[in-house]
Protein backbone atom coordinates (compact mmCIF):
# COMPACT_ATOMS: atom_id res chain seq x y z
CA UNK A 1 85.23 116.90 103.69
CA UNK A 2 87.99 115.19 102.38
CA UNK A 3 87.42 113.88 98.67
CA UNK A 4 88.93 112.72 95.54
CA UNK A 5 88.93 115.38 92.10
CA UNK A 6 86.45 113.89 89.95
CA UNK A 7 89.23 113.19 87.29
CA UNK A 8 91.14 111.16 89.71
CA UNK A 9 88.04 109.44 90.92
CA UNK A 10 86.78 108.59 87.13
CA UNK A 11 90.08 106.43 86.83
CA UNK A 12 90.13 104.78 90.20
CA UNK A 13 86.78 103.97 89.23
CA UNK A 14 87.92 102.58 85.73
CA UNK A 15 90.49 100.14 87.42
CA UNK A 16 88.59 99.31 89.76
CA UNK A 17 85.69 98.01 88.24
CA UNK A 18 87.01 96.65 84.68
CA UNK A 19 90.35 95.55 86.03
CA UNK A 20 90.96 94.68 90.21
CA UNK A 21 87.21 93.63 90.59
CA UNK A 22 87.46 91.03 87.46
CA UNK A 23 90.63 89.47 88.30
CA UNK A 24 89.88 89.19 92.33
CA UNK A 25 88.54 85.90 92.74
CA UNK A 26 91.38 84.85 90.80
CA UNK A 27 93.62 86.62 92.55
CA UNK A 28 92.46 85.19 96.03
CA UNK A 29 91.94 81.57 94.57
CA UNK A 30 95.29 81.27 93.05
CA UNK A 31 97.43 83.29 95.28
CA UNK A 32 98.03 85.45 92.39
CA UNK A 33 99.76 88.72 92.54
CA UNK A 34 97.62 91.22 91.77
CA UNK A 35 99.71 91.89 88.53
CA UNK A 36 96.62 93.42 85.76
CA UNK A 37 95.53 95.76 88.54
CA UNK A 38 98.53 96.65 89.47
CA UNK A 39 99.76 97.91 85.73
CA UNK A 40 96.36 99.41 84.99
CA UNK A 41 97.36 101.72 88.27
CA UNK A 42 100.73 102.36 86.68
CA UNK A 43 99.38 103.12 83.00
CA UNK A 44 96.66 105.45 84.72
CA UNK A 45 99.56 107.08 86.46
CA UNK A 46 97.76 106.42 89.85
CA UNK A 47 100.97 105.20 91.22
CA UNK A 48 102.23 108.64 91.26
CA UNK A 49 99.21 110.06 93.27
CA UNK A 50 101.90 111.02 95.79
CA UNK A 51 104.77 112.13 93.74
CA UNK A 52 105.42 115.91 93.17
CA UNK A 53 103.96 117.79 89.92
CA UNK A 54 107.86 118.79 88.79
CA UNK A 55 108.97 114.80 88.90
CA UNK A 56 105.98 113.93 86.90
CA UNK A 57 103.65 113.11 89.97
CA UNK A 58 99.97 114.29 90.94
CA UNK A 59 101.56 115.90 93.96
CA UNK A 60 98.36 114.85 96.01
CA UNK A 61 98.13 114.71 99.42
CA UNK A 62 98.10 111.42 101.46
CA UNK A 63 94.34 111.97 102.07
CA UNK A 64 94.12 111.24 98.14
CA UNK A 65 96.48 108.27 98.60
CA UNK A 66 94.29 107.05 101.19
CA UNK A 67 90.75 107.11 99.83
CA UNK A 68 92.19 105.66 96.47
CA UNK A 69 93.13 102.28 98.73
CA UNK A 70 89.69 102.79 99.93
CA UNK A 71 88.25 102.68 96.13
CA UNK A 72 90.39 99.57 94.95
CA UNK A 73 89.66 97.66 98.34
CA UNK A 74 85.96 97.34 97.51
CA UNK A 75 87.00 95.03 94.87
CA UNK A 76 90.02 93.60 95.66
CA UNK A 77 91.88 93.67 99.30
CA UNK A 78 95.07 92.26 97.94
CA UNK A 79 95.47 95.35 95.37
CA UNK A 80 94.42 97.63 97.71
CA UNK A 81 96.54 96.63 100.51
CA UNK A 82 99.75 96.40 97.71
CA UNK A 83 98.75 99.87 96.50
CA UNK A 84 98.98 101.40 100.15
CA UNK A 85 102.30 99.80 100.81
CA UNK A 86 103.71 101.72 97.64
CA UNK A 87 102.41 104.64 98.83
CA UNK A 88 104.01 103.81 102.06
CA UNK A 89 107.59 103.71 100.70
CA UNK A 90 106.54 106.44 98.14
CA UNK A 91 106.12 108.93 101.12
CA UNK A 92 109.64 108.25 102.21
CA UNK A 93 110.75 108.50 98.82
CA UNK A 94 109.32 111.50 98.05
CA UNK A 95 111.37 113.32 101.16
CA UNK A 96 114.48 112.08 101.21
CA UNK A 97 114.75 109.63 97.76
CA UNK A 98 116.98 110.22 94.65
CA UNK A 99 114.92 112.36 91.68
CA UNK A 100 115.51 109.31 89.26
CA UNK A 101 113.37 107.06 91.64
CA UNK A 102 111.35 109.77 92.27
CA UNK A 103 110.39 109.89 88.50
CA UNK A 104 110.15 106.25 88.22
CA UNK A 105 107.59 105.98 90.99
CA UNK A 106 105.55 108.72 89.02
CA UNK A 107 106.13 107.45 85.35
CA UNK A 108 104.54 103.83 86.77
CA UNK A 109 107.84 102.23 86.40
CA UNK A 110 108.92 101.73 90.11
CA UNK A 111 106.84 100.14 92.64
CA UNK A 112 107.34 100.67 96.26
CA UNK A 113 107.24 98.71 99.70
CA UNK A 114 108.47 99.20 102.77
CA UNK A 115 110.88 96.34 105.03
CA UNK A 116 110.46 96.83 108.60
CA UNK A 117 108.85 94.18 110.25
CA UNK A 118 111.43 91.34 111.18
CA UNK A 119 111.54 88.33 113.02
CA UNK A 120 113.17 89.46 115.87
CA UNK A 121 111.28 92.22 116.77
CA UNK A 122 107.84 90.85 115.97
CA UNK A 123 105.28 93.87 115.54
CA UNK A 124 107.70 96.36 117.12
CA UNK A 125 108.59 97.52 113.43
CA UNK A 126 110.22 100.66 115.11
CA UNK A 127 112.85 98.81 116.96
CA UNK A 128 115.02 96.58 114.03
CA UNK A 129 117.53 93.98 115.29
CA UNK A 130 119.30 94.11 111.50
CA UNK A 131 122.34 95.55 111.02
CA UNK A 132 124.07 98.07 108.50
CA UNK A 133 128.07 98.12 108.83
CA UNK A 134 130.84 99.81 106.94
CA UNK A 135 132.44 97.35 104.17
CA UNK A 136 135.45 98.14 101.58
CA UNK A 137 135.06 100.68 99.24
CA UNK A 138 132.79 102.82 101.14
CA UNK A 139 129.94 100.61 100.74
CA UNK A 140 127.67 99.29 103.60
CA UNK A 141 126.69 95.88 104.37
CA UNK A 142 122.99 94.67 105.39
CA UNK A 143 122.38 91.40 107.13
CA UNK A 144 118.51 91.36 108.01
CA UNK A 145 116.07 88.66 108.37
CA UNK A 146 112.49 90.51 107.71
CA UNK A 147 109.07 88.81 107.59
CA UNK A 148 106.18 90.03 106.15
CA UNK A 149 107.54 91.98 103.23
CA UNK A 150 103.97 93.14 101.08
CA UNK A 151 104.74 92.67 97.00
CA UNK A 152 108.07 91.20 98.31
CA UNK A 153 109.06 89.49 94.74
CA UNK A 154 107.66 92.26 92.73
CA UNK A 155 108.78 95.42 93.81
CA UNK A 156 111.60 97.78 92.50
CA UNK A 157 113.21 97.94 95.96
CA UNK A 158 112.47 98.23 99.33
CA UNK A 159 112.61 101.12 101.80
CA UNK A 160 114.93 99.25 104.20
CA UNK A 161 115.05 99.52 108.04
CA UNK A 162 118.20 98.97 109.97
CA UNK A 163 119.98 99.86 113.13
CA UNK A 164 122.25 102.71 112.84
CA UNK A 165 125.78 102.39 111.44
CA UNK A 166 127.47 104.67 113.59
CA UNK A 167 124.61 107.13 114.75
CA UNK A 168 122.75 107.09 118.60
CA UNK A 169 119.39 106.30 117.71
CA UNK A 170 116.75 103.52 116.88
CA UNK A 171 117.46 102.66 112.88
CA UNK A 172 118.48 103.87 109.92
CA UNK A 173 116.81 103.89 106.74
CA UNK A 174 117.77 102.62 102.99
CA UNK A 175 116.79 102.30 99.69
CA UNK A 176 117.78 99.00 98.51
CA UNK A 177 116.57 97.17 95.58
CA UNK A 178 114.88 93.97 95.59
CA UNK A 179 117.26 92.19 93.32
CA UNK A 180 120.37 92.99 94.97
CA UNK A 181 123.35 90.10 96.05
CA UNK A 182 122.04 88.70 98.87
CA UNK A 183 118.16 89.30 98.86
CA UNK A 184 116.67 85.93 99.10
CA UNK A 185 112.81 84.91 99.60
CA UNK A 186 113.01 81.48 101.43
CA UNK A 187 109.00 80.58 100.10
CA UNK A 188 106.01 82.12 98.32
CA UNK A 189 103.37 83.42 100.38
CA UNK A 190 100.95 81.13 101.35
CA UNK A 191 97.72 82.66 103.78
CA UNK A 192 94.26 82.73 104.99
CA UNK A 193 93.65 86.08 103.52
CA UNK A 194 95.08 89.06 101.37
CA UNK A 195 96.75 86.13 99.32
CA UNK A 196 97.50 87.69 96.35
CA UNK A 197 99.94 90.41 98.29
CA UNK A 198 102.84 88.58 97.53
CA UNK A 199 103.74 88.95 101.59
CA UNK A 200 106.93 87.35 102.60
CA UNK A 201 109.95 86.81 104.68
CA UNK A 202 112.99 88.53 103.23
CA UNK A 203 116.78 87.73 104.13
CA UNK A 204 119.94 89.80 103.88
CA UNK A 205 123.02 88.30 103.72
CA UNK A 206 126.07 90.69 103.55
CA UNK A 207 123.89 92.51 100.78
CA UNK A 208 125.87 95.94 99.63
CA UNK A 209 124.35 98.85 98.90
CA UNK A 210 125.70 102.20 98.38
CA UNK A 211 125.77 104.65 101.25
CA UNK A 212 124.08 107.13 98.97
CA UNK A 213 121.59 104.99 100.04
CA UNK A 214 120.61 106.22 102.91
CA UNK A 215 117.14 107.97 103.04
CA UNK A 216 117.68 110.48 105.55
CA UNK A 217 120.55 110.84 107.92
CA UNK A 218 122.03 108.19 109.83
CA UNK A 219 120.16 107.37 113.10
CA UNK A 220 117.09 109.35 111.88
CA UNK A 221 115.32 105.93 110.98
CA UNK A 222 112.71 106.20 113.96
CA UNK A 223 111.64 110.08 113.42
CA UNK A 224 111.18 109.05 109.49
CA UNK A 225 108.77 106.60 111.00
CA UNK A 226 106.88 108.02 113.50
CA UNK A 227 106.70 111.35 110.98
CA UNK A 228 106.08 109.99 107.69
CA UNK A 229 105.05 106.23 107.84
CA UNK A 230 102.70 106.11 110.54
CA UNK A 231 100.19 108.84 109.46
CA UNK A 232 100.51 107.40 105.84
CA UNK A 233 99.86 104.07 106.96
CA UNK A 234 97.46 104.22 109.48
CA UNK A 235 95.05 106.02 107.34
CA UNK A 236 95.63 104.13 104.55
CA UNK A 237 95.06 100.68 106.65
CA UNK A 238 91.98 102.53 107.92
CA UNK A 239 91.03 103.72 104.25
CA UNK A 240 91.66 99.93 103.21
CA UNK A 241 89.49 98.43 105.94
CA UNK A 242 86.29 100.91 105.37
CA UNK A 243 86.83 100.04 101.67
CA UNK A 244 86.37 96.02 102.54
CA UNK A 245 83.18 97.47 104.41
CA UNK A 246 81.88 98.97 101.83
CA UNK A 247 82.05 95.95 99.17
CA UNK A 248 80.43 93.40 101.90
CA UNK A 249 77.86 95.48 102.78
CA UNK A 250 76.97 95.83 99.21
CA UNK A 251 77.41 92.48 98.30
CA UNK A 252 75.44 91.32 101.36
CA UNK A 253 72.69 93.62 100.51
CA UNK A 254 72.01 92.44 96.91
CA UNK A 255 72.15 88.83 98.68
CA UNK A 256 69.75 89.74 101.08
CA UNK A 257 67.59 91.09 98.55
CA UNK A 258 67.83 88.77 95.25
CA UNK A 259 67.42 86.03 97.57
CA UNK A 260 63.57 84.50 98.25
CA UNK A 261 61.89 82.05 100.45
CA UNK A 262 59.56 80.62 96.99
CA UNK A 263 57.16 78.81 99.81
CA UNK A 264 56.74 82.48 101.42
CA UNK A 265 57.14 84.46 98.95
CA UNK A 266 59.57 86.80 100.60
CA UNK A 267 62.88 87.46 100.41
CA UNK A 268 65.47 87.58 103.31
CA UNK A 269 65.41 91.56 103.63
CA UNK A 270 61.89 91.16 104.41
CA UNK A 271 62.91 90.27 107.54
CA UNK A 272 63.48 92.52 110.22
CA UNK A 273 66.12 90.77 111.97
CA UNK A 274 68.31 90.66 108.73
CA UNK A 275 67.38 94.26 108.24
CA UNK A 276 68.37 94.78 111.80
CA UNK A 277 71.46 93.04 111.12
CA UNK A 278 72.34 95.09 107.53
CA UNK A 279 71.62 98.24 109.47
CA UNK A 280 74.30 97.44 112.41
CA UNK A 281 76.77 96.69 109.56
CA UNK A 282 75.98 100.02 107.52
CA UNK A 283 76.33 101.95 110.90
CA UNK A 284 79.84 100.03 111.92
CA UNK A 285 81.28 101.12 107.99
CA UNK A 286 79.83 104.96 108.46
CA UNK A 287 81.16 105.49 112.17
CA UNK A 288 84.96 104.10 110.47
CA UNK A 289 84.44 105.98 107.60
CA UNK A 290 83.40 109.25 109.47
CA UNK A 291 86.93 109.18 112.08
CA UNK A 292 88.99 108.28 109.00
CA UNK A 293 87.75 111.35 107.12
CA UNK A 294 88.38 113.49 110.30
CA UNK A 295 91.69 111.81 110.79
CA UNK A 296 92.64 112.41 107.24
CA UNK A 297 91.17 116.75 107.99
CA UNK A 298 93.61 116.29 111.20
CA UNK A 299 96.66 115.55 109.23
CA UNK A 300 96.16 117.76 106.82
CA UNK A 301 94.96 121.01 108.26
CA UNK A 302 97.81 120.28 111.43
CA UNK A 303 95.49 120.19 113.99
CA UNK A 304 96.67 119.22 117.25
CA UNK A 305 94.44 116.06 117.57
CA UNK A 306 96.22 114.53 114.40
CA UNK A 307 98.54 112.01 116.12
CA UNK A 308 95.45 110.92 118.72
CA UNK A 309 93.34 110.70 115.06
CA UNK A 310 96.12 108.60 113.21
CA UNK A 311 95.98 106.36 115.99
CA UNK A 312 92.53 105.68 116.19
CA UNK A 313 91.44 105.34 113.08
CA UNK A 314 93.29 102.45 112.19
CA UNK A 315 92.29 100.60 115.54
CA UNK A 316 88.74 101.90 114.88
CA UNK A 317 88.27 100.67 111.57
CA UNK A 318 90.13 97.25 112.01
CA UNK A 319 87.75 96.39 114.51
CA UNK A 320 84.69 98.05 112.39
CA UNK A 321 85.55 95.27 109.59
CA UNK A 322 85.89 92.38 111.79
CA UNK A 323 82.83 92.84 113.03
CA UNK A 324 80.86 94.09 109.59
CA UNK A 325 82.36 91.24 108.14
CA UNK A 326 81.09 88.43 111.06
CA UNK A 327 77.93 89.92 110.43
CA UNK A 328 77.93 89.55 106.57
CA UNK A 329 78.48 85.95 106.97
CA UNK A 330 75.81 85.35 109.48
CA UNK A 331 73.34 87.21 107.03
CA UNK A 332 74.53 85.25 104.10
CA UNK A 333 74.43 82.03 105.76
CA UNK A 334 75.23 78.81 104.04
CA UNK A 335 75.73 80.76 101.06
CA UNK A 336 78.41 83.06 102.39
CA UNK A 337 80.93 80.19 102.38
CA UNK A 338 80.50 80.02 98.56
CA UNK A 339 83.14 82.28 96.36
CA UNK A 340 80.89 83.37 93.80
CA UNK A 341 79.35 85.31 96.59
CA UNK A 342 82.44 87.08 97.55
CA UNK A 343 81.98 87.83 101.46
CA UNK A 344 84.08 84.87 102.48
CA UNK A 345 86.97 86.57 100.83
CA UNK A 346 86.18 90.15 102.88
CA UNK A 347 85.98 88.39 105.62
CA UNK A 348 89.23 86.65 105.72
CA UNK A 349 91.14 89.51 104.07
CA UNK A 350 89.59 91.85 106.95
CA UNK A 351 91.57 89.92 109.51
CA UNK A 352 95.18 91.46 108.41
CA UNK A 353 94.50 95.14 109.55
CA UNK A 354 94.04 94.22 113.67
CA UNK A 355 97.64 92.15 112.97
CA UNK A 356 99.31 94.21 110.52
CA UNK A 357 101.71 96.90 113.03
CA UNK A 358 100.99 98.82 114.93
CA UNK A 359 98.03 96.17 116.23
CA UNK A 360 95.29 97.10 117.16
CA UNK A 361 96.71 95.90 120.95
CA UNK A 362 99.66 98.08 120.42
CA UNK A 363 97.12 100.61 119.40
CA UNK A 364 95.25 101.20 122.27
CA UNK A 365 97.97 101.40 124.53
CA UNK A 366 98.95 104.22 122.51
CA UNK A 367 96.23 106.15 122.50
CA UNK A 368 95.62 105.35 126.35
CA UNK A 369 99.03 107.09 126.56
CA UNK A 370 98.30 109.72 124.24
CA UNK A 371 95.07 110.61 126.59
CA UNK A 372 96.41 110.12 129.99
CA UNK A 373 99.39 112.40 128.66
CA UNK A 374 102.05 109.44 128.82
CA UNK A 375 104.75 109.71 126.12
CA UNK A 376 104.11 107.06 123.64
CA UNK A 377 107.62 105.49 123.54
């Protein structure tokens, strides 16, 4: 079964509990970036989980990657959700990035997102309507309007989606930084949940880049996708909804049980209908957890089940969490609307994954293709 090296696991821990889960509430409440978190990663060298041992990395596998989102999302969605984006780009990086970013990424010093999603092609983050185009001096131009950009203002630079320059094929990848001419953030992110991601819309006007740039070859954009990205993502979207699961049922359990009916004498877990209710939840977060861990065996041992796995173990667990978390604020009641209880925020940061592309919608077309033997695209 997939797992994390105690070592490794001793300094998620660590951040997790005397960093991400102290600053959280803040985090949500102000909108915050998720910045103390987010360094204690770096100075733990957890942001090089991914990068290879002869750049300075942990050379881990994306399994690794993903149950570490898992760990921080118990505490805090917004750090876990930044955390798998960097990972995200850092998986691109690692294959087809320059060795000084490389050993940036695994030194702590670079952090990674990825720009695909854009305005004009909604969810279809495979299909980009920005362009790339030959300017003097061998340099090429980007023009882009992209929304939902995670850690937008605070990462290093962006792994960049565009259509092709001269190639046939869907896009193009690039590696462009996030405080190049041109890059502008029209306003601050401002949402129901995951606020402290620092999500936003990101514009390129004529913003030049070298065309060492390029991660991969031209026109190769969509195969770097569907080979790289998606697996990463998926099970780290899956990782980072069990991991939201596994903090509400906890913190609806010590609810349940620290708080008493004085007239009684009882306290709510006495009951079997909240039992009842606990139990369903427990089940929901096991079942997600279970599929992710074979997803994560599928990918990693090359089975041929992986893609059908990669699939539905982000759809599985995105609905797993909406429904856990509907459940945690029925058994906390009135008092589940309070912060200092915490399950308001799981519940509003668990609404991202079924949105976040692939949906969930777009999800289960796919695997409906995938089983009836249909080619996905």
């Amino acid at each position: 079964m997939p797992r994390l090296n105690p070592t490794l696991e001793k300094r998620l821990d660590t951040v997790a509990t005397e960093v991400a889960a102290k600053h959280a509430e803040t985090v949500d409440r102000e909108g915050a970036f998720p910045k103390a978190a987010m360094d204690a990663l770096a100075a733990e060298g957890l942001l090089g989980v991914l990068s290879a041992r002869e750049v300075g990395g942990m050379g881990l596998t994306i399994g690794a990657a993903a149950l570490a989102v898992e760990r921080l999302a118990r505490e805090c969605g917004s750090t876990a959700m930044v955390l798998t984006m960097h990972f995200a780009g850092t998986a691109v990086l690692e294959k087809h990035g320059p060795v000084d970013v490389r050993r940036a990424i695994a030194s702590g010093r670079h952090l990674s997102t990825v720009a695909f999603s854009e305005s004009g092609s909604r969810s279809h983050f495979w299909a980009p309507t920005s362009t790339a185009a030959r300017g003097s001096g061998g340099r090429i131009i980007l023009n882009a309007q992209k929304s939902w950009i995670t850690a937008a203002g605070q990462a290093t630079a962006y792994v960049w989606s565009s259509r092709p320059v001269e190639a046939e094929g869907a896009s193009t990848l690039w590696l462009v930084p996030s405080d190049a001419e041109g890059i502008r953030m029209p306003r601050p992110y401002d949402g129901l949940g995951l606020r402290g991601n620092d999500s936003r819309a990101v514009t390129a006007e004529g913003v030049a880049v070298a065309e060492s740039s390029r991660l991969g070859g031209d026109g190769e954009g969509f195969a770097i996708m569907m080979q790289v990205v998606l697996p990463a993502f998926n099970l780290m979207n899956a990782a980072f909804s069990v991991g939201l699961m596994e903090g509400a049922v906890a913190r609806t359990v010590r609810h349940a049980v620290g708080s008493r009916y004085a007239h009684v004498e009882s306290a709510l877990a006495d009951f079997p209908t909240i039992r009842a209710y606990v139990a369903r939840m427990r089940v929901r977060a096991d079942a997600a957890r279970a599929l992710l861990l074979d997803a994560i065996d599928a990918v990693e041992s090359g089975r041929e089940d992986a893609m059908l796995r990669v699939l539905e173990c982000k759809a599985a667990a995105g609905e797993a969490a909406l429904e856990v978390l509907a459940t945690a604020m029925r058994v906390c009641g009135g008092a589940a609307y309070r912060r200092e209880v915490a399950v308001e925020r799981y519940f509003r940061d668990a609404q991202a994954a079924s949105v976040m592309a692939p949906t969930t919608d777009q999800l289960y077309d796919f695997i409906g293709r995938a089983v009836c033997g249909l080619p996905l695209f």
